[in-house]
N, C-alpha and C. Protein backbone atom coordinates (compact mmCIF):
# COMPACT_ATOMS: atom_id res chain seq x y z
N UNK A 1 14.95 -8.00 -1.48
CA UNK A 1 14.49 -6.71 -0.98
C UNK A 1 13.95 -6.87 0.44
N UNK A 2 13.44 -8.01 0.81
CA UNK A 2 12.75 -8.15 2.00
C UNK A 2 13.74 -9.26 2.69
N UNK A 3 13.29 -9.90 3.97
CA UNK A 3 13.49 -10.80 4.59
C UNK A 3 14.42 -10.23 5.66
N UNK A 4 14.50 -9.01 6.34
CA UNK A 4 14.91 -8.67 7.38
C UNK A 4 14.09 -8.64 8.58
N UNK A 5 13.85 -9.03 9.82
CA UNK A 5 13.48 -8.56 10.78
C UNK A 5 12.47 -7.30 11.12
N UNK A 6 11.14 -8.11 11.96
CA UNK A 6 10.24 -6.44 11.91
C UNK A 6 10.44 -5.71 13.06
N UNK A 7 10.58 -4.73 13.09
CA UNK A 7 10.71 -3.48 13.68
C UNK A 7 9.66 -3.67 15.26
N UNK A 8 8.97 -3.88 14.48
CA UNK A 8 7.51 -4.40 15.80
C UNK A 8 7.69 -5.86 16.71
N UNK A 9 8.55 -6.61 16.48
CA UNK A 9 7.99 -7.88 16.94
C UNK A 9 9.42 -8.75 16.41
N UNK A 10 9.56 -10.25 16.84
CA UNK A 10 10.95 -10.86 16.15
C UNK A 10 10.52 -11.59 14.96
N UNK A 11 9.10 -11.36 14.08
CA UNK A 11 9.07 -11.90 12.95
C UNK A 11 9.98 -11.71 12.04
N UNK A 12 9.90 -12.18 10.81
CA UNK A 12 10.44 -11.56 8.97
C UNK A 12 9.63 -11.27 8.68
N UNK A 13 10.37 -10.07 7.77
CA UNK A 13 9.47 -9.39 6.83
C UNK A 13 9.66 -10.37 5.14
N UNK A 14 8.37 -10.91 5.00
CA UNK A 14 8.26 -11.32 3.89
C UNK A 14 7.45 -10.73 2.65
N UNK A 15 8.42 -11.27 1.22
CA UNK A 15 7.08 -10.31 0.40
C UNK A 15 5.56 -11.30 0.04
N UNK A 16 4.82 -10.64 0.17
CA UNK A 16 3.38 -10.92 -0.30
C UNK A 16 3.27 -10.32 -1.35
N UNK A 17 2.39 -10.77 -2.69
CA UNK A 17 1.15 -9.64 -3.28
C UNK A 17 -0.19 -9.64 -2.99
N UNK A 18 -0.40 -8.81 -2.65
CA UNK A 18 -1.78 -8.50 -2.13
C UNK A 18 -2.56 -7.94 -3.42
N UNK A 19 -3.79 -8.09 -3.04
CA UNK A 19 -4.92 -8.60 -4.31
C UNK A 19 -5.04 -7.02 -4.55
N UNK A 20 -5.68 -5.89 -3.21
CA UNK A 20 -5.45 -4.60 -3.38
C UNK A 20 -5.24 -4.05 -2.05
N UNK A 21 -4.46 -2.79 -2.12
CA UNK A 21 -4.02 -2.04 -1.47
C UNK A 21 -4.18 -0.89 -1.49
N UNK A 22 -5.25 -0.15 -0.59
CA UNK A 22 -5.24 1.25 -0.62
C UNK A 22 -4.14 2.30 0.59
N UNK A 23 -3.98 3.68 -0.27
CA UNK A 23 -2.75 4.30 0.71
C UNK A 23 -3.84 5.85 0.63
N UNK A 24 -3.74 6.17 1.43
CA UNK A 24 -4.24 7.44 1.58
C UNK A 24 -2.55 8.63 1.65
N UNK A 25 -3.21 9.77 0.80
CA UNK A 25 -1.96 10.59 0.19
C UNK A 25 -2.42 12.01 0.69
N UNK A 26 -1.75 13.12 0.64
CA UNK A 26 -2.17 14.40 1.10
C UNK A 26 -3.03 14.92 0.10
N UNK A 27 -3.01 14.35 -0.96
CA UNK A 27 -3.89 14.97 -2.15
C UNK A 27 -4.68 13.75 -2.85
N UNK A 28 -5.49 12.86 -1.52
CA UNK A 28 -6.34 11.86 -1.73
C UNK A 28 -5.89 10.57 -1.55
N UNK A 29 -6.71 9.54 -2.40
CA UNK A 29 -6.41 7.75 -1.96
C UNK A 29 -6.30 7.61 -3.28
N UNK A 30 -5.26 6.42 -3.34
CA UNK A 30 -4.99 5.42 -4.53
C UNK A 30 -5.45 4.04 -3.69
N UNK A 31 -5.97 3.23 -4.38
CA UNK A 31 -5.33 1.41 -4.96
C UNK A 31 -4.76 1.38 -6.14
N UNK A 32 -3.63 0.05 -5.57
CA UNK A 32 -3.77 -0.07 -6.13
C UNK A 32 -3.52 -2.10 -6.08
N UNK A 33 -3.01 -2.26 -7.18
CA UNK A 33 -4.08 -3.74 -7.14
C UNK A 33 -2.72 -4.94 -8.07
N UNK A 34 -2.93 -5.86 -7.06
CA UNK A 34 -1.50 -6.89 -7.45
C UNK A 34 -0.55 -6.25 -6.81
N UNK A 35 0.24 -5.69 -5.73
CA UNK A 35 1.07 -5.29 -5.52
C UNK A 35 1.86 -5.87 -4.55
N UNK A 36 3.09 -5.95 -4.86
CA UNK A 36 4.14 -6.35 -3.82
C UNK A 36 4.40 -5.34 -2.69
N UNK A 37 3.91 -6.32 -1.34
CA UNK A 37 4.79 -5.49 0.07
C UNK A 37 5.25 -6.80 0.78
N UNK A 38 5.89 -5.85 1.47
CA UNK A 38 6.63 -6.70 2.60
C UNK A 38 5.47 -6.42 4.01
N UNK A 39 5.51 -8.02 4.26
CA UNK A 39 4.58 -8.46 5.68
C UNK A 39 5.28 -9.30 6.53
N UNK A 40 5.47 -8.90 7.59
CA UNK A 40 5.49 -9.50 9.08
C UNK A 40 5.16 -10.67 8.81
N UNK A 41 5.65 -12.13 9.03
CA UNK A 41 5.40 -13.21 9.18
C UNK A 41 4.90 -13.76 10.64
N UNK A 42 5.26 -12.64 11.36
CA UNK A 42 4.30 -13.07 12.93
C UNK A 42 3.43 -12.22 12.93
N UNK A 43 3.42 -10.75 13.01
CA UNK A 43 2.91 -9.37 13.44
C UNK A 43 1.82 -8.98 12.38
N UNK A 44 2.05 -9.13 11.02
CA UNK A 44 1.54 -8.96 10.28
C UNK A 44 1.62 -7.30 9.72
N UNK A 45 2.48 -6.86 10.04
CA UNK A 45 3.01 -5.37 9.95
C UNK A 45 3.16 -5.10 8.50
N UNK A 46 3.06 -4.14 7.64
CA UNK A 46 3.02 -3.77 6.02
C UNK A 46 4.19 -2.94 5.89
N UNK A 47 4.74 -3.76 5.32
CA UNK A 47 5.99 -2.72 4.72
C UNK A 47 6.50 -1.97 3.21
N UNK A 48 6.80 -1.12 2.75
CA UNK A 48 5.76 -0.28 1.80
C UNK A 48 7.57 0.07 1.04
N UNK A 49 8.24 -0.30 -0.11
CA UNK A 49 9.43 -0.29 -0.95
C UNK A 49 9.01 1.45 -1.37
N UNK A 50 10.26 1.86 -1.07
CA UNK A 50 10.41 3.29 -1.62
C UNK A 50 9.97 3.45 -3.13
N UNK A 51 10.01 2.38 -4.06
CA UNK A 51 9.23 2.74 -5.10
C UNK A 51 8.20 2.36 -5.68
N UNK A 52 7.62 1.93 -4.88
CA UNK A 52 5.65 1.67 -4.38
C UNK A 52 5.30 3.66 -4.28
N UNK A 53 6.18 3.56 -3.23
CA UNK A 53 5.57 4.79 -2.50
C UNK A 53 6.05 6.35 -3.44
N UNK A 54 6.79 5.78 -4.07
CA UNK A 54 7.07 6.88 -5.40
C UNK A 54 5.86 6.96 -6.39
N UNK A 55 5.73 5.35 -6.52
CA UNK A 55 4.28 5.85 -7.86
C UNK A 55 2.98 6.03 -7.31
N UNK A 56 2.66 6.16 -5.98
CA UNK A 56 1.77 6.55 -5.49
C UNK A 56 1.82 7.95 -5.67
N UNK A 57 2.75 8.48 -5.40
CA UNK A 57 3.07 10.06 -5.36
C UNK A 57 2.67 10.23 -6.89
N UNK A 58 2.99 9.76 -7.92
CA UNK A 58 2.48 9.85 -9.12
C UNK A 58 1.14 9.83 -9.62
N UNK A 59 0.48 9.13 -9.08
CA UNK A 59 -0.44 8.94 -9.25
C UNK A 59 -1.12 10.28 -8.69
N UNK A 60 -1.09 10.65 -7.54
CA UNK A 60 -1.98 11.30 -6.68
C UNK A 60 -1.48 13.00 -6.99
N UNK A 61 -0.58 13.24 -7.83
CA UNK A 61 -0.13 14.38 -7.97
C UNK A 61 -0.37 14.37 -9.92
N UNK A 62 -1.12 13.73 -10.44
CA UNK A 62 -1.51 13.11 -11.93
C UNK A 62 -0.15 13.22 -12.36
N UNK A 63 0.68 13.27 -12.34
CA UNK A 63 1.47 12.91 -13.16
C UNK A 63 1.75 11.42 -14.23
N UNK A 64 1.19 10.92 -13.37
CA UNK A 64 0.64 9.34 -14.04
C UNK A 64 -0.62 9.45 -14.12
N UNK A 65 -1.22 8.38 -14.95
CA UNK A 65 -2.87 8.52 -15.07
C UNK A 65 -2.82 7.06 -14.78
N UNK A 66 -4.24 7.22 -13.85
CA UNK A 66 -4.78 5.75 -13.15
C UNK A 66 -5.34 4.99 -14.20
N UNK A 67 -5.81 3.75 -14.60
CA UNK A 67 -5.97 2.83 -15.39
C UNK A 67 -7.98 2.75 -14.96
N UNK A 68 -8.09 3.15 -14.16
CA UNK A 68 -9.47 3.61 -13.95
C UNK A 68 -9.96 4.07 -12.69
N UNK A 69 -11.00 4.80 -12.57
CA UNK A 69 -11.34 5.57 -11.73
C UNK A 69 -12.54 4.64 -11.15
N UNK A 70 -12.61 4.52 -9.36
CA UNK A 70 -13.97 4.21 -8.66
C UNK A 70 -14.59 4.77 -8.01
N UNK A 71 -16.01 4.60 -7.68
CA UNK A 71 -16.76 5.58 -7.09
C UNK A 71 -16.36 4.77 -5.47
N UNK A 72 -16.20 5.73 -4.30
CA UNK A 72 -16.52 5.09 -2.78
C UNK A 72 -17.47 6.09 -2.37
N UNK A 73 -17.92 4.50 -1.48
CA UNK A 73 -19.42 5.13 -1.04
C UNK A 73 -19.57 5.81 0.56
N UNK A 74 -19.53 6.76 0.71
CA UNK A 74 -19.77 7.41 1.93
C UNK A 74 -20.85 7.76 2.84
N UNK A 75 -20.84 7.15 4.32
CA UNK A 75 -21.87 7.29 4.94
C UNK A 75 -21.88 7.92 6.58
N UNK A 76 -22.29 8.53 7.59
CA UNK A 76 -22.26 8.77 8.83
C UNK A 76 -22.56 7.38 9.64
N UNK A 77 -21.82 7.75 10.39
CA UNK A 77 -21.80 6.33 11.05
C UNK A 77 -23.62 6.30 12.05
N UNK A 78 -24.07 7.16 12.65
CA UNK A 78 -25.38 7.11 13.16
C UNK A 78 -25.77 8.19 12.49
């Protein structure tokens, strides 16, 4: 699925799993957690498989139910 050339720079795109990953959606944020993307081996650029980005849409539209819910903590910066 990966190992083509990044868009940004003359690295490869390699896959990683990353421990977690948050995506911000029009109808809020998911993580989610263990997930395979593709990363830039020079650039470090994130590259995101059309069906990552499908069950995000699931998630964030409930059609799927999340495995648990977290509180984030919000503050003004001064």
């Amino acid at each position: 699925m990966y190992g083509y050339k990044c868009e940004y720079c003359d690295g490869t795109v390699q896959e990683q799993v990353v421990e977690r990953e948050a995506f911000k959606h029009r109808d809020g944020f998911v993580i989610l957690e263990h997930v395979p993307v593709g990363v830039c081996d020079k650039c470090g650029y994130r590259y995101y498989h059309s069906s990552l980005l499908h069950r995000i849409e699931e998630i964030c539209t409930k059609r799927e139910v999340p495995e648990r819910m977290e509180l984030v903590p919000v503050a003004a910066f001064a």
